[in-house]
Protein backbone atom coordinates (compact mmCIF):
# COMPACT_ATOMS: atom_id res chain seq x y z
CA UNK A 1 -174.90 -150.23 -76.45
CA UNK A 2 -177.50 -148.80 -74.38
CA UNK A 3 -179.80 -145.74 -75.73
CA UNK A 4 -178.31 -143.33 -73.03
CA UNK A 5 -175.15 -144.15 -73.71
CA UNK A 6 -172.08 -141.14 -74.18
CA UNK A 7 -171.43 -142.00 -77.79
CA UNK A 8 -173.00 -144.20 -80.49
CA UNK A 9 -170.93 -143.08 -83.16
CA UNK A 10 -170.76 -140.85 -86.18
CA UNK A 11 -173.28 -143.09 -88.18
CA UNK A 12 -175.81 -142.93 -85.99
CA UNK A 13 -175.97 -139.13 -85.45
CA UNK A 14 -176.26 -138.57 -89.03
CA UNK A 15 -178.81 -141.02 -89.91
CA UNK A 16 -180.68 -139.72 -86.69
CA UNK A 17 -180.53 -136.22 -88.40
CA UNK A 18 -181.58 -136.70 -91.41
CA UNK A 19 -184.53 -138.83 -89.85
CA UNK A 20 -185.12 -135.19 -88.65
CA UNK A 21 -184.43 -133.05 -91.70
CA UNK A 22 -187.34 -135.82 -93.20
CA UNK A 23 -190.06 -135.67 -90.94
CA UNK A 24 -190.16 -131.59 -90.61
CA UNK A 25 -190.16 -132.32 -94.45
CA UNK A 26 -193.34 -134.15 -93.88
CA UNK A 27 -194.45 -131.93 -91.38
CA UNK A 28 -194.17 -129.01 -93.69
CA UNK A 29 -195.14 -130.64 -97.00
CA UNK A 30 -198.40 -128.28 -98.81
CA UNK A 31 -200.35 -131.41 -99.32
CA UNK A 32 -200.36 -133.96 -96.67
CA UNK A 33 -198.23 -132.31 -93.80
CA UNK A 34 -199.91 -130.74 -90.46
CA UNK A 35 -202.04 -127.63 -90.90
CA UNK A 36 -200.34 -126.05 -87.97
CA UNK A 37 -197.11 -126.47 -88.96
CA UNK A 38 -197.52 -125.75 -92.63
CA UNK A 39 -198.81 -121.91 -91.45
CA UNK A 40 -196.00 -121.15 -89.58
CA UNK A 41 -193.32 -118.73 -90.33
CA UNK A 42 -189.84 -117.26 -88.99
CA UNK A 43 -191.38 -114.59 -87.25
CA UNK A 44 -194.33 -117.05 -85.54
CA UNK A 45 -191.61 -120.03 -84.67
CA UNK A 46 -188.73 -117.15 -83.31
CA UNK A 47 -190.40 -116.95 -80.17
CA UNK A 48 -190.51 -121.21 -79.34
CA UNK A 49 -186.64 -120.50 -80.54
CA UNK A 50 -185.94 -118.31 -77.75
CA UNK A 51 -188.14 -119.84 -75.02
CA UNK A 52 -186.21 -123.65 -76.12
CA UNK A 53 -182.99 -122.40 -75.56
CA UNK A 54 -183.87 -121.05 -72.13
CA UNK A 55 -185.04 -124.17 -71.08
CA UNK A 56 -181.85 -125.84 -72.40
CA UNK A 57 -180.54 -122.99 -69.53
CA UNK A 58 -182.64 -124.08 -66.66
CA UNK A 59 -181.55 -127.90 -67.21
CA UNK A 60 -178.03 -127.00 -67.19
CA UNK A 61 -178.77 -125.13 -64.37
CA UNK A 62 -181.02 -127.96 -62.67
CA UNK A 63 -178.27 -130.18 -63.29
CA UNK A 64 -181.18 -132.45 -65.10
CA UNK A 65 -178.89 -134.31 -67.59
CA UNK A 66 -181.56 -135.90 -68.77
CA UNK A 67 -184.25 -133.01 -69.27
CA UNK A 68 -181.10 -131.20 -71.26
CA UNK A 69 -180.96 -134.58 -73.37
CA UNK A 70 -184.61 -133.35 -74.63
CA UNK A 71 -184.32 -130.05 -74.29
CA UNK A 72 -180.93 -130.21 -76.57
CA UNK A 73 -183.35 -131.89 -78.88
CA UNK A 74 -186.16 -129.38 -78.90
CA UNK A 75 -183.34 -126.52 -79.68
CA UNK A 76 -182.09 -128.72 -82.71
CA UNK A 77 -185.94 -128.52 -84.04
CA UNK A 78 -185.73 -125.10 -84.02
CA UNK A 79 -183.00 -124.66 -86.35
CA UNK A 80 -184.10 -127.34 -88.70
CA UNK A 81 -187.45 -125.67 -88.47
CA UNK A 82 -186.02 -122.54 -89.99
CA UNK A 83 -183.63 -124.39 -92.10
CA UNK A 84 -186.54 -125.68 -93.67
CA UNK A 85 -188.61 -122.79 -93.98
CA UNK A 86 -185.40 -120.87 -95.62
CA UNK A 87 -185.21 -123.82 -98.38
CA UNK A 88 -188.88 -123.38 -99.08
CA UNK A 89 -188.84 -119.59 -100.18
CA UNK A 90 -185.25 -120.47 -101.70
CA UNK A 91 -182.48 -118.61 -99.50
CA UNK A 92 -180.84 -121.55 -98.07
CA UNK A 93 -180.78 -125.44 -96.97
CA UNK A 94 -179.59 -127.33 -93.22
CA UNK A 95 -176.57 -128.26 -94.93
CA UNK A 96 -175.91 -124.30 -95.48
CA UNK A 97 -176.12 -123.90 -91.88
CA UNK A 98 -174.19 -126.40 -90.99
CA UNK A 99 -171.45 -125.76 -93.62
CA UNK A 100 -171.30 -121.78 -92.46
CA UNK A 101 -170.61 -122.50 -88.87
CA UNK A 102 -168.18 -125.13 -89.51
CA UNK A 103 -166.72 -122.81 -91.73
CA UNK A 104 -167.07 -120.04 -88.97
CA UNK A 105 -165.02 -122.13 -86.45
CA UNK A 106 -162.39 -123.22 -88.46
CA UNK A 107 -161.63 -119.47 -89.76
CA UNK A 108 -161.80 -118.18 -85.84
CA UNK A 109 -159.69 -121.12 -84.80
CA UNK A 110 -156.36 -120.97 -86.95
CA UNK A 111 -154.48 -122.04 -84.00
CA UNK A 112 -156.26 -124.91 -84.06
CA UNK A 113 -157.04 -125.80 -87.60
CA UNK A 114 -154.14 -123.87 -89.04
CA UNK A 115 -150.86 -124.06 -89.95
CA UNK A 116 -148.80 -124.60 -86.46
CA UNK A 117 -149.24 -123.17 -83.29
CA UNK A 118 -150.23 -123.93 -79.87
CA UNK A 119 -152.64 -121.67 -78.52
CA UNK A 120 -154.38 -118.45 -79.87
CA UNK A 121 -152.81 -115.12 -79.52
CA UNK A 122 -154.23 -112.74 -77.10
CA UNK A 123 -157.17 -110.87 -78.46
CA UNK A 124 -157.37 -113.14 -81.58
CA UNK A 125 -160.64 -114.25 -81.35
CA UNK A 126 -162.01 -110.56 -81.12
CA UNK A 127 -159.80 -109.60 -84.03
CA UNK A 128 -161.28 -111.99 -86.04
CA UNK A 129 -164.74 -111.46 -85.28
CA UNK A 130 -164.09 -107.60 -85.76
CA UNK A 131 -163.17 -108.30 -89.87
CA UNK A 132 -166.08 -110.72 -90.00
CA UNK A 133 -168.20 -107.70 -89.02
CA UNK A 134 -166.34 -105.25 -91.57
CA UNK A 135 -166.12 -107.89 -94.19
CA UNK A 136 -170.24 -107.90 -93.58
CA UNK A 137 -170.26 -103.96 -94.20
CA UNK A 138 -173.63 -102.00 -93.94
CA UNK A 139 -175.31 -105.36 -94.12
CA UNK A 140 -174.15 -106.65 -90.96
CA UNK A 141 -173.66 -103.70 -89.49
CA UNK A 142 -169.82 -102.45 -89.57
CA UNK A 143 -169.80 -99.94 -86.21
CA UNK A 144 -168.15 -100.58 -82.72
CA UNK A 145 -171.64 -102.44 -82.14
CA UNK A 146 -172.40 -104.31 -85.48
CA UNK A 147 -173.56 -107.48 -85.35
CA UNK A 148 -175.42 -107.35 -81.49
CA UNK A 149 -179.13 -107.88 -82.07
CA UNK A 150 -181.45 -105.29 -80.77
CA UNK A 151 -183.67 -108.04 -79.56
CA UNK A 152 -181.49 -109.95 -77.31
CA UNK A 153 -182.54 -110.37 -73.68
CA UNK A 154 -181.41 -106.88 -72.30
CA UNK A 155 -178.93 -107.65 -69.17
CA UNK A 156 -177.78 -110.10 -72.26
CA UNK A 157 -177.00 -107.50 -74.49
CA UNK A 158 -175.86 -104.69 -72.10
CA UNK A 159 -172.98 -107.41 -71.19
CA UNK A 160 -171.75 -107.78 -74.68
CA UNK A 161 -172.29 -104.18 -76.01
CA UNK A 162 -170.03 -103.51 -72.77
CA UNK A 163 -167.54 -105.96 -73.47
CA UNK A 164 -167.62 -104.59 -77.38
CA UNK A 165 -166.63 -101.12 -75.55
CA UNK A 166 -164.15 -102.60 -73.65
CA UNK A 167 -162.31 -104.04 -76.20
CA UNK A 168 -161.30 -100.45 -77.09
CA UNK A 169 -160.30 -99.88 -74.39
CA UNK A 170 -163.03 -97.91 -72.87
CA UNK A 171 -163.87 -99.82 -69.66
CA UNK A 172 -162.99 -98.85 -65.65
CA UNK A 173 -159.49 -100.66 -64.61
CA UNK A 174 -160.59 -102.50 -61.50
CA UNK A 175 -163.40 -103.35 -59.30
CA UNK A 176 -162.81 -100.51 -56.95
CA UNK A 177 -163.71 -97.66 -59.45
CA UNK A 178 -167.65 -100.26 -60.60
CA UNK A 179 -168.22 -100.33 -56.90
CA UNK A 180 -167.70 -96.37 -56.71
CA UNK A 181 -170.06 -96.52 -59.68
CA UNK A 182 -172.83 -99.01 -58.29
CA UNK A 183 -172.32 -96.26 -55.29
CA UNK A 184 -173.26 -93.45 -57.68
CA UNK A 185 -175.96 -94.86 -59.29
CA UNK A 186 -177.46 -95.79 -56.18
CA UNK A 187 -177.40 -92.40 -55.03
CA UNK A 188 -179.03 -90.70 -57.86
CA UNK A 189 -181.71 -93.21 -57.68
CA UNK A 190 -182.20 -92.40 -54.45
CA UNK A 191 -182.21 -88.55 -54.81
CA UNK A 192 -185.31 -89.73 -57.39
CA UNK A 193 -187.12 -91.39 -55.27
CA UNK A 194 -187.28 -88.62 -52.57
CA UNK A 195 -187.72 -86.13 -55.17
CA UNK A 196 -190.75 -83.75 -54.68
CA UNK A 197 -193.68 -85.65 -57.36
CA UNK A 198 -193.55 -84.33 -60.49
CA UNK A 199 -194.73 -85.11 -64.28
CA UNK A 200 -191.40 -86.65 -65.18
CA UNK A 201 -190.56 -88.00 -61.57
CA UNK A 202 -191.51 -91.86 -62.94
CA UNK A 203 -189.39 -91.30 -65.99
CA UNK A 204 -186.50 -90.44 -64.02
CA UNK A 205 -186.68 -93.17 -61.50
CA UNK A 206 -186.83 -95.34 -64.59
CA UNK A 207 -183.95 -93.76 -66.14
CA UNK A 208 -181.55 -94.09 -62.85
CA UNK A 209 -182.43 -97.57 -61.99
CA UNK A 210 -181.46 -98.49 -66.02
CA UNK A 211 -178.37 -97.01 -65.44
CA UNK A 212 -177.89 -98.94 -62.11
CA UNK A 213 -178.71 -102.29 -63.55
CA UNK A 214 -175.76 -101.53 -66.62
CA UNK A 215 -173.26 -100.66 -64.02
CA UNK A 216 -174.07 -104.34 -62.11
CA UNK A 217 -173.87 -105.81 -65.61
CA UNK A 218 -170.03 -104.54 -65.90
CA UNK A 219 -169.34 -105.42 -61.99
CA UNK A 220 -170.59 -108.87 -62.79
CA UNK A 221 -168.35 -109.40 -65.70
CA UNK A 222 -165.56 -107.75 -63.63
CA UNK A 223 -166.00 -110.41 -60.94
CA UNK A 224 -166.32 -113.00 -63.99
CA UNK A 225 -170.14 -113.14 -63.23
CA UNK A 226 -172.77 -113.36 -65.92
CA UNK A 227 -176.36 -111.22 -64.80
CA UNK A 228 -178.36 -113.55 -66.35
CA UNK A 229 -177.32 -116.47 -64.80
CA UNK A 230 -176.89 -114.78 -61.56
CA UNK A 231 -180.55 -113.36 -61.52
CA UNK A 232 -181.67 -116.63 -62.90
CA UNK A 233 -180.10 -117.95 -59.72
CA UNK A 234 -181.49 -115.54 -57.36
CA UNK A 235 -185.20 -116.18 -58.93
CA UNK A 236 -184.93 -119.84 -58.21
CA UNK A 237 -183.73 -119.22 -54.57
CA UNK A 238 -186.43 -116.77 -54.20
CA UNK A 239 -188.99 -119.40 -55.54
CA UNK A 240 -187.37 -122.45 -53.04
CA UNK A 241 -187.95 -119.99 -50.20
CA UNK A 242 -191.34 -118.39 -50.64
CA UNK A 243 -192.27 -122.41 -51.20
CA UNK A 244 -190.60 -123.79 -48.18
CA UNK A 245 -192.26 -120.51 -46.00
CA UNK A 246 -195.90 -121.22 -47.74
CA UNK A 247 -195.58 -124.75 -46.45
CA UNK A 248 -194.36 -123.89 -43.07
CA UNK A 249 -197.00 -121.51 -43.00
CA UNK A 250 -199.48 -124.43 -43.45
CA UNK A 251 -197.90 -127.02 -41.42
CA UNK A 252 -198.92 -124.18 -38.36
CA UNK A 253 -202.52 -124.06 -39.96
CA UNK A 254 -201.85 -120.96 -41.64
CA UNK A 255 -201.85 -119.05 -44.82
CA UNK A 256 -199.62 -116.06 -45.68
CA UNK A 257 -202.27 -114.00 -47.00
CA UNK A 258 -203.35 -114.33 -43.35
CA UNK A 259 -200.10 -113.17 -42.00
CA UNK A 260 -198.19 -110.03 -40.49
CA UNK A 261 -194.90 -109.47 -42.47
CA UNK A 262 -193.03 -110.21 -38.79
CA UNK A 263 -194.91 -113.84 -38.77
CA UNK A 264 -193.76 -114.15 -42.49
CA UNK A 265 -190.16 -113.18 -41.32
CA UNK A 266 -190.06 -115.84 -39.69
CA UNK A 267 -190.84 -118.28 -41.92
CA UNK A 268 -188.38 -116.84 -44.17
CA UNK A 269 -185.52 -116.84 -41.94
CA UNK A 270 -186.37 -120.65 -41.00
CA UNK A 271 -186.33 -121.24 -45.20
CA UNK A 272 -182.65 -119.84 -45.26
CA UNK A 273 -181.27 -121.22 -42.16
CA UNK A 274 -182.65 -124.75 -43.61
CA UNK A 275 -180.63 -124.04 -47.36
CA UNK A 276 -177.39 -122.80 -45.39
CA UNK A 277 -177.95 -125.98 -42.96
CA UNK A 278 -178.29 -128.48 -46.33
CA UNK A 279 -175.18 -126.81 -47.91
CA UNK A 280 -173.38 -127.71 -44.87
């Protein structure tokens, strides 16, 4: 069996971990581990955390099977990272981790692992999650919006704070009424912008186009659209066009810099006329 093949088996995945768990043992250990890793903490390795598991994004998004391969990998360092740092100062192991989310799944999957049934009731999974949170109390945070991190990527967060509300009930019944919204927004941001200048002028530009970008949040999870992925998207189409216009631009002997916006136009409208040509 080949080293890139779909499955090697049970065996192999947990001797391959625990490989792992042992060398960020090593890596950590006071005495003969590496001096950079041996200073780190959860607050200096958070940010690698976050940054791996966009990249794990992109590949999906790239379609690079093989980048997400090592990618997956990188993420999986990350949480045995932590793991390990959390059995240092005593709070918990990897086999903690692992046994709380397998725990996790089972309890919000009684269809499933249960006693009978063949598919989970509507609203189930939220119900569940909504006595984890009250079981957690202060601690976890017990209020509509327990349990969604402040520090979460913001269009991120605005989509599941607004899908919290929702599940109350509190959410617009169709598209019509977001567009109407988007419409509104729009507007006010507008009236902002031609506003006479003032001291808080900036501040309420800033204010309307927040409230803008939440109401596209909610249209995009109307339309079953997620904002991140979507502006994700729209930056790598952006990037694939600006590249294919900077080398148009010096196939003629040009440079943009050197450009009117009309000459750039053009180049632009070649780039997209090329992309709709390819999707053909």
């Amino acid at each position: 069996m080949t080293e890139n093949a779909p499955s090697d088996g049970d065996g192999r995945a947990a001797s391959e971990l625990e490989r792992l768990l042992d060398i960020m043992a090593r890596l950590r250990d006071p005495v003969h581990g590496c001096p950079w890793d041996r200073e780190q903490t959860f607050a200096t390795i958070a940010p690698y955390t976050v940054e791996e598991a966009y990249e794990v994004a992109d590949a999906i998004e790239r379609g690079a099977i093989g980048d997400l391969k090592d990618e997956l990998g990188d993420l999986l360092l990350q949480v045995v990272y932590h793991a390990r740092m959390a059995e240092e100062g005593g709070h918990f192991a990897f086999a903690g981790v692992a046994e709380a989310i397998c725990s996790k799944m089972i309890r919000r999957h009684p269809h499933v692992f249960g006693d009978g049934g063949t598919g989970a009731a509507p609203g189930q999974w939220e119900a569940i999650k909504q006595a984890e949170r009250e079981e957690k109390g202060a601690d976890g945070g017990s209020g509509l919006f327990g349990g969604i991190p402040a520090g979460l990527p913001p269009l991120l967060r605005s989509a599941k704070l607004q899908r919290r509300a929702r599940s109350t009930g509190f959410d617009w019944p169709s598209v019509e009424p977001i567009l109407d919204k988007v419409d509104e927004e729009l507007a006010e941001l507008r009236a902002e912008i031609a506003a006479p200048a003032g001291p808080a002028k900036h501040q309420r530009q800033f204010e309307e186009f927040g409230d803008l970008m939440f109401v596209l949040v909610n249209l995009g999870m109307r339309l079953g659209i997620d904002a991140e992925s979507a502006l994700r998207a729209a930056n790598s189409k952006f990037v694939r066009r600006m590249e294919a216009m900077e080398a148009g631009a010096k196939a003629s002997g040009r440079a943009l810099k050197d450009m009117t916006l009309d000459e750039m136009q053009v180049f632009w409208d070649r780039a997209k006329a090329a992309e709709r040509k390819a999707g053909e």
